[in-house]
Protein backbone atom coordinates (compact mmCIF):
# COMPACT_ATOMS: atom_id res chain seq x y z
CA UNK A 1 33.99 -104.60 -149.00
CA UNK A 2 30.72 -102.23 -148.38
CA UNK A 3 31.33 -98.83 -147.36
CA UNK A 4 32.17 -97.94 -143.71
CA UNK A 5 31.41 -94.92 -141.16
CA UNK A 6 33.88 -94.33 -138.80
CA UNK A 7 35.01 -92.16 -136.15
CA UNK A 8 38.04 -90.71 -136.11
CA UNK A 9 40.17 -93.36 -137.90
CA UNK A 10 39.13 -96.68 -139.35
CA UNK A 11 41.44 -99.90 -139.45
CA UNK A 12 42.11 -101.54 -143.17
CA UNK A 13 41.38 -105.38 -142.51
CA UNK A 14 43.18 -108.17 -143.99
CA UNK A 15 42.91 -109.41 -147.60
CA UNK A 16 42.93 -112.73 -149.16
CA UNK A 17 46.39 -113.48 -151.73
CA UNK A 18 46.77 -111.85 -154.34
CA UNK A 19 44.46 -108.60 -153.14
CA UNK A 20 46.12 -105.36 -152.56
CA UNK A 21 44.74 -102.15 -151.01
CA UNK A 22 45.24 -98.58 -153.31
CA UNK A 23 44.16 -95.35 -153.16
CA UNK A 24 43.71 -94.64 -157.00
CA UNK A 25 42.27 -97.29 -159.79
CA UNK A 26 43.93 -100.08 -162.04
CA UNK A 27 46.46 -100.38 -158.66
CA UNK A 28 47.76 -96.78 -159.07
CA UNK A 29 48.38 -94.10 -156.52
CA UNK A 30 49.69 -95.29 -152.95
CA UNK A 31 49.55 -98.59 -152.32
CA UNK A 32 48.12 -99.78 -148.63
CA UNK A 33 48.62 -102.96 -146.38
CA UNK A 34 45.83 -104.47 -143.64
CA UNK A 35 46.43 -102.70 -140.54
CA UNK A 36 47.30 -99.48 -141.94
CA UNK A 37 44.76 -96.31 -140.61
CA UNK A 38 42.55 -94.54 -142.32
CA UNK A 39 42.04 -91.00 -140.75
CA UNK A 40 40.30 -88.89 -143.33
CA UNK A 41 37.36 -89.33 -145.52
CA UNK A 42 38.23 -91.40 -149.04
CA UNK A 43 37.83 -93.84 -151.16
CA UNK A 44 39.93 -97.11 -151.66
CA UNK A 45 40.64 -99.49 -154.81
CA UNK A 46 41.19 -102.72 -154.40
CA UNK A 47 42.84 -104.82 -157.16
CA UNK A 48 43.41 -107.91 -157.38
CA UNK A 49 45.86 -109.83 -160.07
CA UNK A 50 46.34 -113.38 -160.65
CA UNK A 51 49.95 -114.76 -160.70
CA UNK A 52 49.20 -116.75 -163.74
CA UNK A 53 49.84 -116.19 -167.18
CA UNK A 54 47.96 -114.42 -168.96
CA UNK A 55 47.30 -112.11 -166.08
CA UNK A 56 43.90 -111.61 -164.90
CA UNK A 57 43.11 -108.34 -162.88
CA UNK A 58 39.72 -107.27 -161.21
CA UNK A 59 39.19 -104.17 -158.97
CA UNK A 60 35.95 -102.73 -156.67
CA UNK A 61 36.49 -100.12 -154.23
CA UNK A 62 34.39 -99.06 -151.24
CA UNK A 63 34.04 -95.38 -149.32
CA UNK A 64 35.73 -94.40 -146.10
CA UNK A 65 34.03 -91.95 -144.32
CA UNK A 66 35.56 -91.14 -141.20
CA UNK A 67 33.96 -88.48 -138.81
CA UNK A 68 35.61 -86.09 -135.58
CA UNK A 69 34.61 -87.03 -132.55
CA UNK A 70 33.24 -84.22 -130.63
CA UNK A 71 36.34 -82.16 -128.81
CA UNK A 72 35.84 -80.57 -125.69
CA UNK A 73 36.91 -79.37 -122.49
CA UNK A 74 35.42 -79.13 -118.58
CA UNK A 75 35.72 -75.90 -117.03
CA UNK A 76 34.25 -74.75 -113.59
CA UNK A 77 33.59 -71.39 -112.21
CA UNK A 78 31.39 -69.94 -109.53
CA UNK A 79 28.21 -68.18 -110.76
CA UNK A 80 26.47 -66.09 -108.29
CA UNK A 81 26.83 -68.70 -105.25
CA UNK A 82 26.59 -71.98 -107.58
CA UNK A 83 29.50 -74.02 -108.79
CA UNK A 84 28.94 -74.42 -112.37
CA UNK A 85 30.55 -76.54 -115.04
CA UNK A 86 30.50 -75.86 -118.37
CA UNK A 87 31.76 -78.34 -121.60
CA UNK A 88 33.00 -75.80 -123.79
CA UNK A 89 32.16 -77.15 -127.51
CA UNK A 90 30.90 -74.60 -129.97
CA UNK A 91 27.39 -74.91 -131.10
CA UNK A 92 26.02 -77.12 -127.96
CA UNK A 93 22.38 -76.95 -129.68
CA UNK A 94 24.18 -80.00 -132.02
CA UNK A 95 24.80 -82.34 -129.57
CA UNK A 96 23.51 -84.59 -126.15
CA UNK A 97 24.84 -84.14 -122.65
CA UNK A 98 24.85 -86.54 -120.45
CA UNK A 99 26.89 -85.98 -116.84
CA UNK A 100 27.84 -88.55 -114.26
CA UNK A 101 29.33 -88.05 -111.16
CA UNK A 102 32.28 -89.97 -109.10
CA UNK A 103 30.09 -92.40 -108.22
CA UNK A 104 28.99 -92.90 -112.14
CA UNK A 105 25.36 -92.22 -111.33
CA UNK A 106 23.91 -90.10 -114.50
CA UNK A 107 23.56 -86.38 -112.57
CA UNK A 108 22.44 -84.09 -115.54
CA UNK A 109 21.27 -84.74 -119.33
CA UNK A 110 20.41 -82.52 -122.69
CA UNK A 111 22.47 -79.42 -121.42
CA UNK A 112 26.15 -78.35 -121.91
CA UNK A 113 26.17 -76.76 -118.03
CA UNK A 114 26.31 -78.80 -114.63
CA UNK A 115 25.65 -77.20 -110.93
CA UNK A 116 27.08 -79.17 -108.85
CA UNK A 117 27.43 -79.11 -104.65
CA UNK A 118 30.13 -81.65 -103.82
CA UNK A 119 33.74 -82.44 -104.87
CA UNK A 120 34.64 -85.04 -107.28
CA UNK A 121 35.33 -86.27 -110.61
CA UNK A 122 32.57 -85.11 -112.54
CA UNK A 123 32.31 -86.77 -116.48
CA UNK A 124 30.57 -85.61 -119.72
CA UNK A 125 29.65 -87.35 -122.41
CA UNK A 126 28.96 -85.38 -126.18
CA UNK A 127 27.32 -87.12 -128.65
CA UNK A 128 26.24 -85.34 -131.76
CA UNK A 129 22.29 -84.88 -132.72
CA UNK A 130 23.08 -85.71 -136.65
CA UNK A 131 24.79 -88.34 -139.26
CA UNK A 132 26.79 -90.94 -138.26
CA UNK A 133 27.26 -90.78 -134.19
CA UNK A 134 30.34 -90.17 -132.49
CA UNK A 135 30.45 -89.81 -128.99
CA UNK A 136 33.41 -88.63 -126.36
CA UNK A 137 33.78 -88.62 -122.65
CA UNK A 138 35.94 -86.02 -120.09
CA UNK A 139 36.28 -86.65 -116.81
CA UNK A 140 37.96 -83.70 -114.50
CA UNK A 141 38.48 -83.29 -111.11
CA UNK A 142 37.08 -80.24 -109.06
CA UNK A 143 38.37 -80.42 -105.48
CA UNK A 144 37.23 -76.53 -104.93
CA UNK A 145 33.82 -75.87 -105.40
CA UNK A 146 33.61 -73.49 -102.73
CA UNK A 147 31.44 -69.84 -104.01
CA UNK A 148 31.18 -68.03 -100.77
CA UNK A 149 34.24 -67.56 -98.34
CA UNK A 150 33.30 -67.44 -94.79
CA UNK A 151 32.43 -64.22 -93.08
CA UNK A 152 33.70 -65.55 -90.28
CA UNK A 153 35.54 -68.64 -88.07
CA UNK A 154 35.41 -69.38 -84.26
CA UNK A 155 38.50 -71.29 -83.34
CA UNK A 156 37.61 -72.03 -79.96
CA UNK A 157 37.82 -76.26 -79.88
CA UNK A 158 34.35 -76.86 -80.13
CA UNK A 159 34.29 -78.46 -83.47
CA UNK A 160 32.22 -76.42 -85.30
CA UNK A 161 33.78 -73.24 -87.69
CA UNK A 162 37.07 -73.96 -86.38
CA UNK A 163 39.17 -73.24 -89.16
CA UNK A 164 38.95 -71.37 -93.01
CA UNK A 165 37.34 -73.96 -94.56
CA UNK A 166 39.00 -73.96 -98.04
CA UNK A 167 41.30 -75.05 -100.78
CA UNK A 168 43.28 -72.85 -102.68
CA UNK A 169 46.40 -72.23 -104.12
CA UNK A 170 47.52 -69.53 -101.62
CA UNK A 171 45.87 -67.66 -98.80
CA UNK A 172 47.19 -64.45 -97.10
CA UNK A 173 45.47 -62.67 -94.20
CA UNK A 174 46.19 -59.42 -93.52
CA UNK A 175 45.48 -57.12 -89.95
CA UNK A 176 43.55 -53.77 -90.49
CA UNK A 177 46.30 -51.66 -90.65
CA UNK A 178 47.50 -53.84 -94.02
CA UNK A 179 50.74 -55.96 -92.71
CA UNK A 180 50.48 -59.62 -93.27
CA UNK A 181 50.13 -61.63 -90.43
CA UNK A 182 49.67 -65.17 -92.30
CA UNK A 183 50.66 -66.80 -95.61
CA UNK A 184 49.67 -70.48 -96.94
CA UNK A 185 50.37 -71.98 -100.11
CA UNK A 186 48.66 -75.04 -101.13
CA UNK A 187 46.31 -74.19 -98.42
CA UNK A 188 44.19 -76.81 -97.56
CA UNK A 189 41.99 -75.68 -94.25
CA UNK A 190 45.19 -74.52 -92.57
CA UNK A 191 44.11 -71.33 -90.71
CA UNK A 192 42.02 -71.16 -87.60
CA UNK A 193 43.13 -68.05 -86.69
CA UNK A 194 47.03 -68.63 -85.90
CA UNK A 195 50.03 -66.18 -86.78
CA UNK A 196 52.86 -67.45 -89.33
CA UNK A 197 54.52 -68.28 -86.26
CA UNK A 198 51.93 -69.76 -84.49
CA UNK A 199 50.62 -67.48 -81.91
CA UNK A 200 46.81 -66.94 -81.65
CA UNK A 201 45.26 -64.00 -83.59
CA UNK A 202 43.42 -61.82 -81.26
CA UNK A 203 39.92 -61.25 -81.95
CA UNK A 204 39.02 -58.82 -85.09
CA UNK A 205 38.62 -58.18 -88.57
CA UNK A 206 40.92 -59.11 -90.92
CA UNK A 207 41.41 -58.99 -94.51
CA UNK A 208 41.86 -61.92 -96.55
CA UNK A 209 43.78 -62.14 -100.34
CA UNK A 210 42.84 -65.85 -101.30
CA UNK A 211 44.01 -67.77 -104.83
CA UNK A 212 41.49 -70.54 -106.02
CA UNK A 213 42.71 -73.51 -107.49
CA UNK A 214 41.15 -72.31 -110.48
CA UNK A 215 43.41 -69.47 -110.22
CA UNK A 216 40.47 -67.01 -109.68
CA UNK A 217 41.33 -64.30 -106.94
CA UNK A 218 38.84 -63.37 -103.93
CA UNK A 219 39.52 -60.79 -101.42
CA UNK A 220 37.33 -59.33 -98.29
CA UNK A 221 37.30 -59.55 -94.82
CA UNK A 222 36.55 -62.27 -92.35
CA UNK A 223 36.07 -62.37 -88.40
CA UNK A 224 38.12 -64.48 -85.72
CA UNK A 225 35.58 -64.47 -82.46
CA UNK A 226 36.69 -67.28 -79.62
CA UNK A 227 34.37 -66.70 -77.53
CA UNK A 228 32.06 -69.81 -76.43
């Protein structure tokens, strides 16, 4: 067999009679079978013996080389007012980007960081720059992309700003004098301006406590005005 490049593991194929796989000479060291995987860098023997008398042996070898895969993550974070995504690998300057979006159209190339505007499954490929290429995809969800928290809603029916337009893990609003006057977990554009129990909020500023999904906190103040 010639040598082989691999990534991450390579796959020992099958041998004709009388062949056996080893990893040290004259059919020392550990002895291999086809189907067995090789994850590391090395070289293998193999020897072959005849089952007649006098015994006739042969041997060749060939070289494994087996290399990582890029490993990475997708995080996502609001930077200034844009939603940015970032694959965190250490020394991007080694590697291509390329970024699709839900809809697999290709969205971003050659950089390590994504701004994106909508929700969705957003999915990076890594391949690296030098030697044998490897290449691996993430995909990740990001359902909250939201930077800016309203300054204000206007529940009044009319279709428009009718409601805290958000998800989040948790959402309190508080009145002005500091008492909590609504709580949502797994809030999911649940307030337009209503008490825990219902009853409309009148007309004000109130302070808001809100939990991202991301598990960032935001806090400031945001207006209920009704009128038409």
């Amino acid at each position: 067999l010639a040598d082989v490049n691999y990534c991450d593991e390579y796959i020992l194929p099958s041998l004709s009679a009388g062949n056996s796989y080893h990893t040290a000479a004259n059919g020392l060291g550990t002895q291999l079978n086809a189907g067995d995987i090789i994850t590391s860098s090395q070289t293998i023997y193999i020897f072959a013996q005849s089952g007649t008398s006098p015994n006739c042996t042969d041997e060749s070898n060939f070289d494994v080389s087996i290399v990582s895969s890029p490993t990475f993550d997708i995080t996502g974070q609001c930077e200034g007012n844009q939603y940015v995504l970032t694959s965190t690998i250490s020394n991007p300057q080694n590697y291509s980007f390329e970024w699709m979006n839900s809809s697999n159209v290709v969205v971003g190339t050659n950089s390590n960081t994504l701004v994106i505007d909508n929700p969705g499954t957003y999915t990076c490929t890594i391949t690296n720059l030098s030697g044998f290429v490897c290449s691996t995809q993430v995909s990740k969800l990001f359902d909250n992309i939201f930077c800016e928290i309203q300054k204000g809603i206007s529940p009044n029916g009319d279709g428009s700003n009718d409601y805290l337009e958000l998800v989040a893990n948790k959402v309190e609003i508080f009145n002005r004098y500091g008492k909590e006057v609504y709580s949502k977990t797994n809030y999911n554009n649940d307030w337009h301006g209503q008490f825990m129990g219902g009853g409309e909020m009148p007309d004000g500023t109130y302070y808001y406590v809100i939990e991202l999904v991301s598990g960032e906190m935001k806090t400031g103040w945001i207006y209920i005005n009704r009128e038409q």
